[in-house]
N, C-alpha and C. Protein backbone atom coordinates (compact mmCIF):
# COMPACT_ATOMS: atom_id res chain seq x y z
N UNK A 1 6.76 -31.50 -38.68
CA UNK A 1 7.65 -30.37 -38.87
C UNK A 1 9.06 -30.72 -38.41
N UNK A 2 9.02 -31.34 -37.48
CA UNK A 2 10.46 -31.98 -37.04
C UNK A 2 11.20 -32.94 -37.93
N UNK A 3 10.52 -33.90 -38.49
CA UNK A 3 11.13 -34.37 -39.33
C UNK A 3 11.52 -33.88 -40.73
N UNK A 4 10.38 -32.37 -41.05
CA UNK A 4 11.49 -31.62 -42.23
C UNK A 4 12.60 -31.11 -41.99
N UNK A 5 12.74 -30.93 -40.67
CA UNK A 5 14.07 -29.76 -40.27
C UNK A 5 14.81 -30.78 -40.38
N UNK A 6 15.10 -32.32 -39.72
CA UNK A 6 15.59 -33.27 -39.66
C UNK A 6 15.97 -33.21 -40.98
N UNK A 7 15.38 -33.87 -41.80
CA UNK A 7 15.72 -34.24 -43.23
C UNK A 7 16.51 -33.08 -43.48
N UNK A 8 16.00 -32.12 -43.97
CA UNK A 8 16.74 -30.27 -44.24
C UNK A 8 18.08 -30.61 -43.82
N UNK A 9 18.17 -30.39 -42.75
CA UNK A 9 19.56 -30.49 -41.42
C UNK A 9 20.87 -31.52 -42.01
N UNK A 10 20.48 -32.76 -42.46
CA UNK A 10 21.58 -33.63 -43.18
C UNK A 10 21.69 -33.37 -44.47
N UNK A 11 20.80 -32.92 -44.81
CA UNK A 11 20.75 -32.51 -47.11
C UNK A 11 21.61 -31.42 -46.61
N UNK A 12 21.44 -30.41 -46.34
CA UNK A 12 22.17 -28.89 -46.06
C UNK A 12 23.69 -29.28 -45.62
N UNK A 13 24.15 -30.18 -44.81
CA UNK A 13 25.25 -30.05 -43.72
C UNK A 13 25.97 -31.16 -45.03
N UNK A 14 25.06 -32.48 -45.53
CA UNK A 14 26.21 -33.04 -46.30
C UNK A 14 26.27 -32.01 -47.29
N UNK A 15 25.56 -31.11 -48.02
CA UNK A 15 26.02 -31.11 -49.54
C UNK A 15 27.10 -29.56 -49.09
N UNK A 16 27.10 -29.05 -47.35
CA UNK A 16 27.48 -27.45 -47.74
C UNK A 16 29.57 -27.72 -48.05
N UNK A 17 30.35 -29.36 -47.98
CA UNK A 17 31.08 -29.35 -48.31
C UNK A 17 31.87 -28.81 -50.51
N UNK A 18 30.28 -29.08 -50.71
CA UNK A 18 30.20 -28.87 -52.63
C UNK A 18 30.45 -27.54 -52.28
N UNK A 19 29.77 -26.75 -51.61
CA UNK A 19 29.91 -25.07 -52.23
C UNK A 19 30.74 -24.51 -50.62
N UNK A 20 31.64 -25.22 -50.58
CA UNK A 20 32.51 -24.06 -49.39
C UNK A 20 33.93 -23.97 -50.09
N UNK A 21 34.88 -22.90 -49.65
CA UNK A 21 35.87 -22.86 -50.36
C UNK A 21 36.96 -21.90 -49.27
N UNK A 22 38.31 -22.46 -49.11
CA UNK A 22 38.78 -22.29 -48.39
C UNK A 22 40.71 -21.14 -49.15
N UNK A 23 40.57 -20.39 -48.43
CA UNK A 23 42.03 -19.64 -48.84
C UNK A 23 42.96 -20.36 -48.21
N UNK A 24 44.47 -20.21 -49.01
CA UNK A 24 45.18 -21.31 -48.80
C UNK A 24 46.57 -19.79 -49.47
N UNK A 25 47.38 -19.52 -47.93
CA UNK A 25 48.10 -19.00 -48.47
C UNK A 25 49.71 -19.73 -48.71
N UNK A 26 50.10 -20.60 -48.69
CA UNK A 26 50.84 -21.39 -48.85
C UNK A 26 50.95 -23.20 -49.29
N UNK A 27 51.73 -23.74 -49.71
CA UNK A 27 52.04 -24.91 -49.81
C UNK A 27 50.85 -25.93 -48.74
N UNK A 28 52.33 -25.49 -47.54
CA UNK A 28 51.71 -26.29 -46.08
C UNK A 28 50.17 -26.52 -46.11
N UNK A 29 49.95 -25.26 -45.84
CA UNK A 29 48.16 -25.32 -45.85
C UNK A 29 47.33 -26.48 -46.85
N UNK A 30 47.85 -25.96 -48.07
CA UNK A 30 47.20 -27.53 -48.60
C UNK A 30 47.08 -28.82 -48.47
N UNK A 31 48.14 -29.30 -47.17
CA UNK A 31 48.32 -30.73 -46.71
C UNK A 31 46.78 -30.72 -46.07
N UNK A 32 46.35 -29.71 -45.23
CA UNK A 32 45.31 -30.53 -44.72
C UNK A 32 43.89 -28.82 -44.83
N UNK A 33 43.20 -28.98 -45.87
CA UNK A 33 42.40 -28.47 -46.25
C UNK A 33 41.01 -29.02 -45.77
N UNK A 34 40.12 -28.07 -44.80
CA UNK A 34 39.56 -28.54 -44.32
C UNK A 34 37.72 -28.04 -45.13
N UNK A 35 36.52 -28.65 -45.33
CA UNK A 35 35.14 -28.10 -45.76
C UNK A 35 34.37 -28.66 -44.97
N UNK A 36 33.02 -27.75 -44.89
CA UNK A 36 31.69 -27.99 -44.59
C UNK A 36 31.57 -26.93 -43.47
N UNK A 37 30.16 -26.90 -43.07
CA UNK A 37 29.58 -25.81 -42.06
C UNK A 37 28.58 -26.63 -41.58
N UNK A 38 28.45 -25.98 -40.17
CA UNK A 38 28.47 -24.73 -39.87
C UNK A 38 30.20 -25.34 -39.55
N UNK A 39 31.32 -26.33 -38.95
CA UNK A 39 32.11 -27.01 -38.76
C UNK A 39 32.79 -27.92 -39.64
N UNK A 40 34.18 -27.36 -40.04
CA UNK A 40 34.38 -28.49 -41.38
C UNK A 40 34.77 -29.69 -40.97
N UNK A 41 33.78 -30.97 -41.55
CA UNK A 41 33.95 -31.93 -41.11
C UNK A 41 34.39 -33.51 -42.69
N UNK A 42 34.86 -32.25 -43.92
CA UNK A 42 35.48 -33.04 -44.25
C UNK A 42 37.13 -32.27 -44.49
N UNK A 43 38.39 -33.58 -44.47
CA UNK A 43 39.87 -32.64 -44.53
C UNK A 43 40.13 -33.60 -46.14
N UNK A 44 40.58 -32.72 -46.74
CA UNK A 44 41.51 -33.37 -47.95
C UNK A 44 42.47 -32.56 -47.88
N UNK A 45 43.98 -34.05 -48.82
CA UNK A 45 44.98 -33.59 -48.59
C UNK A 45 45.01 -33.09 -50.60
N UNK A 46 45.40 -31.59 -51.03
CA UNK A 46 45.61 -31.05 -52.18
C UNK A 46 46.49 -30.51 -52.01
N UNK A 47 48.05 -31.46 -51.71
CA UNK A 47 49.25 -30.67 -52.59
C UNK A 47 50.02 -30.84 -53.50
N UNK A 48 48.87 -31.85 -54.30
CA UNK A 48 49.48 -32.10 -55.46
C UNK A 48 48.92 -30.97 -56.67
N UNK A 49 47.91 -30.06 -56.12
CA UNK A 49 47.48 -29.00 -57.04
C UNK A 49 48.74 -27.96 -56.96
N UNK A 50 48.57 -27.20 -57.89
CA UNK A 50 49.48 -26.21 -57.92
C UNK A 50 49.24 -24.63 -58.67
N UNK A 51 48.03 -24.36 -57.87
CA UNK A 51 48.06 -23.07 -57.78
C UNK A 51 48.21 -21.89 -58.10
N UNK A 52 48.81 -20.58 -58.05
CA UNK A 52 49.18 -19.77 -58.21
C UNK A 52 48.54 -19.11 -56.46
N UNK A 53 49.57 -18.81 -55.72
CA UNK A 53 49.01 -18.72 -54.12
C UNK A 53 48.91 -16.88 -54.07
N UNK A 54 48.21 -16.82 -53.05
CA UNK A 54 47.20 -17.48 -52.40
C UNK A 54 45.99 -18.07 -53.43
N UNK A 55 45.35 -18.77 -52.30
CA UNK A 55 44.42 -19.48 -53.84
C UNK A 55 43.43 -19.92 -53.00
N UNK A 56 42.41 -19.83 -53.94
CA UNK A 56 40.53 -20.65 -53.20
C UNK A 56 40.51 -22.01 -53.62
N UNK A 57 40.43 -22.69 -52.66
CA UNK A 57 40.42 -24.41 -53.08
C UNK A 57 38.81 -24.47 -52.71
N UNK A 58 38.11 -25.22 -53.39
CA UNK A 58 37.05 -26.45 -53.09
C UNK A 58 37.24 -27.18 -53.10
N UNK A 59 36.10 -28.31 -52.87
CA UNK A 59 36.72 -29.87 -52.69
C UNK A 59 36.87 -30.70 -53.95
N UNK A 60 37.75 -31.15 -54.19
CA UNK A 60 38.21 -31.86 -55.43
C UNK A 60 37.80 -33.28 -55.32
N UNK A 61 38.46 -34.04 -56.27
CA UNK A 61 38.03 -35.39 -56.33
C UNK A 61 38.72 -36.31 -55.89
N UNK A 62 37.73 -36.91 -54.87
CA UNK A 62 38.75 -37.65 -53.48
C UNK A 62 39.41 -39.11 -54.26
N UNK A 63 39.02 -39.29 -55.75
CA UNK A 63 39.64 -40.72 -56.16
C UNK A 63 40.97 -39.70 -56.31
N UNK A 64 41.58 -38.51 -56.43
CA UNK A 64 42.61 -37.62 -56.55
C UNK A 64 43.24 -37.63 -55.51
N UNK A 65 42.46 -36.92 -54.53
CA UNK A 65 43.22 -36.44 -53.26
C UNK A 65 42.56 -37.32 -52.03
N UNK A 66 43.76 -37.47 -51.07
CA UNK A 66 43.33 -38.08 -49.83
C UNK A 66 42.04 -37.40 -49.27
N UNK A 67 41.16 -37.86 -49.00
CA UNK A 67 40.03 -37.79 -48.07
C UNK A 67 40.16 -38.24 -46.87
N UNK A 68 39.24 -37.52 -45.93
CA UNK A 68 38.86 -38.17 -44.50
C UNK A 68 37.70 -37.18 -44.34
N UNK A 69 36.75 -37.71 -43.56
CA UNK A 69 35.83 -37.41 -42.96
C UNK A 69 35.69 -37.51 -41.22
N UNK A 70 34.85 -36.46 -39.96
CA UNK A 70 34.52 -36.73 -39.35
C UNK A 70 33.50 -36.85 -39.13
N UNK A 71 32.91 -38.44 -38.48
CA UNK A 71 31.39 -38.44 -38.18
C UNK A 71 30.76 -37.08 -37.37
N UNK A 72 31.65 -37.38 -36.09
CA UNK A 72 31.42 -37.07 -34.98
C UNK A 72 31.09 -35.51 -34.87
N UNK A 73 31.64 -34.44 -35.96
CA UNK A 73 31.55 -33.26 -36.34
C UNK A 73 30.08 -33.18 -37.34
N UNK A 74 30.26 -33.90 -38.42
CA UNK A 74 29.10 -34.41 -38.94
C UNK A 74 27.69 -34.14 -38.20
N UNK A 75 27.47 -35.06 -37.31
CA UNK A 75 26.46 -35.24 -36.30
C UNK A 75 26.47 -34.11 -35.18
N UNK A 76 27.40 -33.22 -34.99
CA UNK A 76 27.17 -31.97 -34.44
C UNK A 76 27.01 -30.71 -35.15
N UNK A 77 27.32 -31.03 -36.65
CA UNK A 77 26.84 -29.84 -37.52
C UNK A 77 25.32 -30.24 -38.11
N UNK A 78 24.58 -31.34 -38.14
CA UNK A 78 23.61 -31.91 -38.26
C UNK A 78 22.78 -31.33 -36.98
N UNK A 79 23.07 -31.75 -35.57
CA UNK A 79 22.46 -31.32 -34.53
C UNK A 79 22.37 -29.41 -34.48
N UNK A 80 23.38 -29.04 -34.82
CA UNK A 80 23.13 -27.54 -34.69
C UNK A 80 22.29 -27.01 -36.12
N UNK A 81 22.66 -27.48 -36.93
CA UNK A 81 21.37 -27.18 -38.17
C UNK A 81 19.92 -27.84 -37.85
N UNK A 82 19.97 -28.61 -37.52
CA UNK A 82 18.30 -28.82 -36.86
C UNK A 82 18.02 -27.97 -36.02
N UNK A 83 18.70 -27.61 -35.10
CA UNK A 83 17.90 -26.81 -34.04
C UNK A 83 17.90 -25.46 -34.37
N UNK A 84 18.71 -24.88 -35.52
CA UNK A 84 17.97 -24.04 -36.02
C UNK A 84 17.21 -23.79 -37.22
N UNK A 85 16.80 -25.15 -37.94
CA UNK A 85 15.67 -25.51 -38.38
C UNK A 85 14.49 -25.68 -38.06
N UNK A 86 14.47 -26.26 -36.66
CA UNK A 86 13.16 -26.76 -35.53
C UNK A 86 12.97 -25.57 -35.37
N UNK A 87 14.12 -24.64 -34.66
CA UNK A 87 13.32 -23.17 -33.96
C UNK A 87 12.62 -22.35 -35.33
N UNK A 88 13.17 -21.74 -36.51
CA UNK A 88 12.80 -21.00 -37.47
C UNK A 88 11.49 -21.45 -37.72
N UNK A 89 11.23 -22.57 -38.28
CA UNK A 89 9.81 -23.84 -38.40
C UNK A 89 8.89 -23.58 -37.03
N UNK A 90 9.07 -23.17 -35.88
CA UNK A 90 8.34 -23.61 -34.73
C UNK A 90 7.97 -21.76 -34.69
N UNK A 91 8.93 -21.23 -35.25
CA UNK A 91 8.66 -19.56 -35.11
C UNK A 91 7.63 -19.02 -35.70
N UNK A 92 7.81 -19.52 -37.29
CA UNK A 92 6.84 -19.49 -38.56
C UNK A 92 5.49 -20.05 -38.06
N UNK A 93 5.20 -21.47 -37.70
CA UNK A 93 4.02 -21.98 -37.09
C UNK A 93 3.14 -20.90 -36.24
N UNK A 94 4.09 -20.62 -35.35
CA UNK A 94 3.92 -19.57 -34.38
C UNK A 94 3.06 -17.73 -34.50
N UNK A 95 4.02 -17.51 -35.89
CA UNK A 95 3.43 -16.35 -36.39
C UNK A 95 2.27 -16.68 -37.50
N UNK A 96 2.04 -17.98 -38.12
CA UNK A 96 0.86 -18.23 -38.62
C UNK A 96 -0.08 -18.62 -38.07
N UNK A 97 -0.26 -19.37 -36.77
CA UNK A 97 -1.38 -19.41 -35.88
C UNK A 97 -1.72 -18.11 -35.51
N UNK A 98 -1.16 -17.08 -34.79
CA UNK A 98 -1.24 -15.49 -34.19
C UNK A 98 -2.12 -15.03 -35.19
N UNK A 99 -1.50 -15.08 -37.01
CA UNK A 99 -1.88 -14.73 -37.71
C UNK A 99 -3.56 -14.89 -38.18
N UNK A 100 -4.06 -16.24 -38.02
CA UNK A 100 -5.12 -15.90 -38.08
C UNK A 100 -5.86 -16.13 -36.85
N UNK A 101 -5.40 -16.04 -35.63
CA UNK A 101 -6.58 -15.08 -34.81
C UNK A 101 -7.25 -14.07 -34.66
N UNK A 102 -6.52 -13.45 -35.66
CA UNK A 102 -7.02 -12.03 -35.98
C UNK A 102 -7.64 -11.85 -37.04
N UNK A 103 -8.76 -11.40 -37.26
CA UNK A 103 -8.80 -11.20 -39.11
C UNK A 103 -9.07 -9.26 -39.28
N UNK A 104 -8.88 -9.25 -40.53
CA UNK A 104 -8.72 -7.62 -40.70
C UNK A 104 -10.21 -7.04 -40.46
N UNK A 105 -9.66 -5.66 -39.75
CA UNK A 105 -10.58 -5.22 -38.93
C UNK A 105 -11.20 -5.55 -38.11
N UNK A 106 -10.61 -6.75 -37.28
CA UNK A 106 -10.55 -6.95 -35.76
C UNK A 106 -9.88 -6.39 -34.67
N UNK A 107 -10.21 -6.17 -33.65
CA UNK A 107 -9.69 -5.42 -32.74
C UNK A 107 -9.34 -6.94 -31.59
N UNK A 108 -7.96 -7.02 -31.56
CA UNK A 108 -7.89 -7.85 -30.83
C UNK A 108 -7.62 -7.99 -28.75
């Protein structure tokens, strides 16, 4: 079970930079546009787009725009999505063992 939350925890945290999207009420702001959750841990630079402001950016195509990534955020949005992967998974286990100690029309 730990190692699904594990696995879960990096699929979820890399791909949540595809579907996050950030308001951008000016120019400036687009120099350093930041994605991902639960902590955005990737920044691209989009000011070569042009808008109509305010405006919803996603992440574009980094052979386009400057990219950077942080590991180090990475691996703490990884660590906090596991552990609430492990707990939800360890909860569920939890209420399905309970679950059948009992069977209907038992008095427990």
């Amino acid at each position: 079970m730990l190692l699904a939350a594990a696995v879960l925890a990096v699929v979820v945290v890399a791909l949540s930079p595809l579907v996050d999207s950030v308001m951008v009420g000016d120019r400036e702001e687009q120099h350093d546009v930041a994605f991902g959750a639960p902590f955005p841990w990737v920044r691209q630079d989009q000011r070569d787009l042009e808008p109509p402001l305010p405006a919803k950016l996603r992440l574009a195509s980094p052979q386009e725009h400057p990219t950077g990534t942080s590991p180090a955020v990475f691996v703490v949005d990884v660590a906090a999505a596991f552990t609430v992967f492990a707990a939800a998974g360890s909860a569920l286990l939890v209420a399905v063992a309970c679950g059948r100690r009992t069977r209907p029309g038992q008095i427990s």
